[in-house]
Protein backbone atom coordinates (compact mmCIF):
# COMPACT_ATOMS: atom_id res chain seq x y z
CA UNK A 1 -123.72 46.24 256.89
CA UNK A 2 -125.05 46.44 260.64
CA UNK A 3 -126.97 49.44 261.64
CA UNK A 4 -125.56 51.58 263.95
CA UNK A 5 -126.76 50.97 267.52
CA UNK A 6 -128.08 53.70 269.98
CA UNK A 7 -129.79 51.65 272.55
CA UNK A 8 -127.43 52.24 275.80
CA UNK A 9 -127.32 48.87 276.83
CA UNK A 10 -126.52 47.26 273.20
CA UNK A 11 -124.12 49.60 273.05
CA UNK A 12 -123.08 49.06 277.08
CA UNK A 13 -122.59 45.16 275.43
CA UNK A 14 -120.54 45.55 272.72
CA UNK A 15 -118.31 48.03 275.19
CA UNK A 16 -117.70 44.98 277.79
CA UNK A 17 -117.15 42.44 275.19
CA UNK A 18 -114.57 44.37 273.86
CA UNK A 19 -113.43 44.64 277.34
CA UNK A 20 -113.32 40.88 277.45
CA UNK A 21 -111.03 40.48 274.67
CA UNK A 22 -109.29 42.75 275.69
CA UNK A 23 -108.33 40.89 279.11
CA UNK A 24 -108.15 37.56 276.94
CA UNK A 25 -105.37 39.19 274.73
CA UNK A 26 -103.14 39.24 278.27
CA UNK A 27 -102.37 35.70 279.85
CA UNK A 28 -101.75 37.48 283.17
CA UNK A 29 -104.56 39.53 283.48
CA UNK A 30 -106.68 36.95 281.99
CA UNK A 31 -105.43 34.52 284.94
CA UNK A 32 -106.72 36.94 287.44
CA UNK A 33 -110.25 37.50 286.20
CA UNK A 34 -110.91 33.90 285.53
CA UNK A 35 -109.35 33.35 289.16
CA UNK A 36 -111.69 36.06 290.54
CA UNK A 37 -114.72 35.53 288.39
CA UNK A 38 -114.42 31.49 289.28
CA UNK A 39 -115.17 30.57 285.81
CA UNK A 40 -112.87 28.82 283.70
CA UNK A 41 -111.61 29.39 279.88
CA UNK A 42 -114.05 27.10 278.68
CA UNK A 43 -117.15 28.81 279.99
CA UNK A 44 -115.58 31.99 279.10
CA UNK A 45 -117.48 32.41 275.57
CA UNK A 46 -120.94 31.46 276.90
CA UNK A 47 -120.40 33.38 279.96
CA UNK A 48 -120.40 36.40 277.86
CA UNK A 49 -124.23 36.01 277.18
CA UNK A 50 -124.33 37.03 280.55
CA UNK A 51 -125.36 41.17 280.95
CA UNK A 52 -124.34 40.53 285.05
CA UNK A 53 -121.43 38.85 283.73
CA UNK A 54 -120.38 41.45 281.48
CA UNK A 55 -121.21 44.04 284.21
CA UNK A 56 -118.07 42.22 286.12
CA UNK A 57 -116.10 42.53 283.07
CA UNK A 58 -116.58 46.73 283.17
CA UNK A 59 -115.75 46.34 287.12
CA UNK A 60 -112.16 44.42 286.89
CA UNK A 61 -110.99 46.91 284.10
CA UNK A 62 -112.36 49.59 285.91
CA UNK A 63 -110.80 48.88 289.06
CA UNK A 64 -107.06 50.27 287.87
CA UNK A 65 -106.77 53.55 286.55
CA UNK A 66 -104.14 52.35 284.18
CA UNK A 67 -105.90 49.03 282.98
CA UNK A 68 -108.92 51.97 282.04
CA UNK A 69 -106.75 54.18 280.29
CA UNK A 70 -105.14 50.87 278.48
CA UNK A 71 -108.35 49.50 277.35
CA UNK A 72 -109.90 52.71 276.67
CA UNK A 73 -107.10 53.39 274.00
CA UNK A 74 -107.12 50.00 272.36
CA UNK A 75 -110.65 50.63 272.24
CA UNK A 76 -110.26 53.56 271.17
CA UNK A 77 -113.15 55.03 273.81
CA UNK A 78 -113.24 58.00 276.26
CA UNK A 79 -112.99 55.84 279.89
CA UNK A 80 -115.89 57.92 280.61
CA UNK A 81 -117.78 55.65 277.80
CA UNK A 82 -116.48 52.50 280.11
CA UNK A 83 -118.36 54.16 283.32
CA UNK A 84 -121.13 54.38 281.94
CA UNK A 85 -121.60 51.04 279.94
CA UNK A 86 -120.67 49.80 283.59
CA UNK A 87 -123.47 51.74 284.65
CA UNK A 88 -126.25 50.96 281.47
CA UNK A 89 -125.59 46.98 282.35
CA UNK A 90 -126.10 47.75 286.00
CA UNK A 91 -129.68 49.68 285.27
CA UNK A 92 -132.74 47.21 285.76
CA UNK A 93 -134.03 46.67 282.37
């Protein structure tokens, strides 16, 4: 079993991958961030790697109140917890 994390951006992470799938689970939505991101579905997975990458993840969901509130209930998050993973993956390290 994984010990839990407390280090903001670990945890900032795990909050935009989550975010990922959770745009991947949606062919529509997943069209439009590939289309604005300019990656494609095969560079998806390694893209994720990315902590600038993920930091565009938290900005697409975050740009639509309801796509927030949607992914902050599958998630089962506050949206303020979204803000500010945005935010830890943002900081310099």
């Amino acid at each position: 079993m994984r010990k839990p994390t407390h280090n903001p951006r670990e945890v900032a992470e795990i909050v935009a991958v989550q975010a990922l799938a959770f745009i991947a689970s949606d062919a529509e939505r997943l069209g439009v961030f590939l289309a604005e991101s300019g990656i494609g579905p095969d560079t998806l997975r390694s893209s994720a790697a990315n902590p600038q990458f993920l930091a565009h993840v938290l900005e697409f969901i975050m740009r639509d109140d309801a796509t927030v509130k949607a992914f902050a209930a599958s998630a089962q998050l506050d949206p303020t917890h979204i803000a500010a993973a945005h935010q830890a993956l943002n900081d310099p390290v």
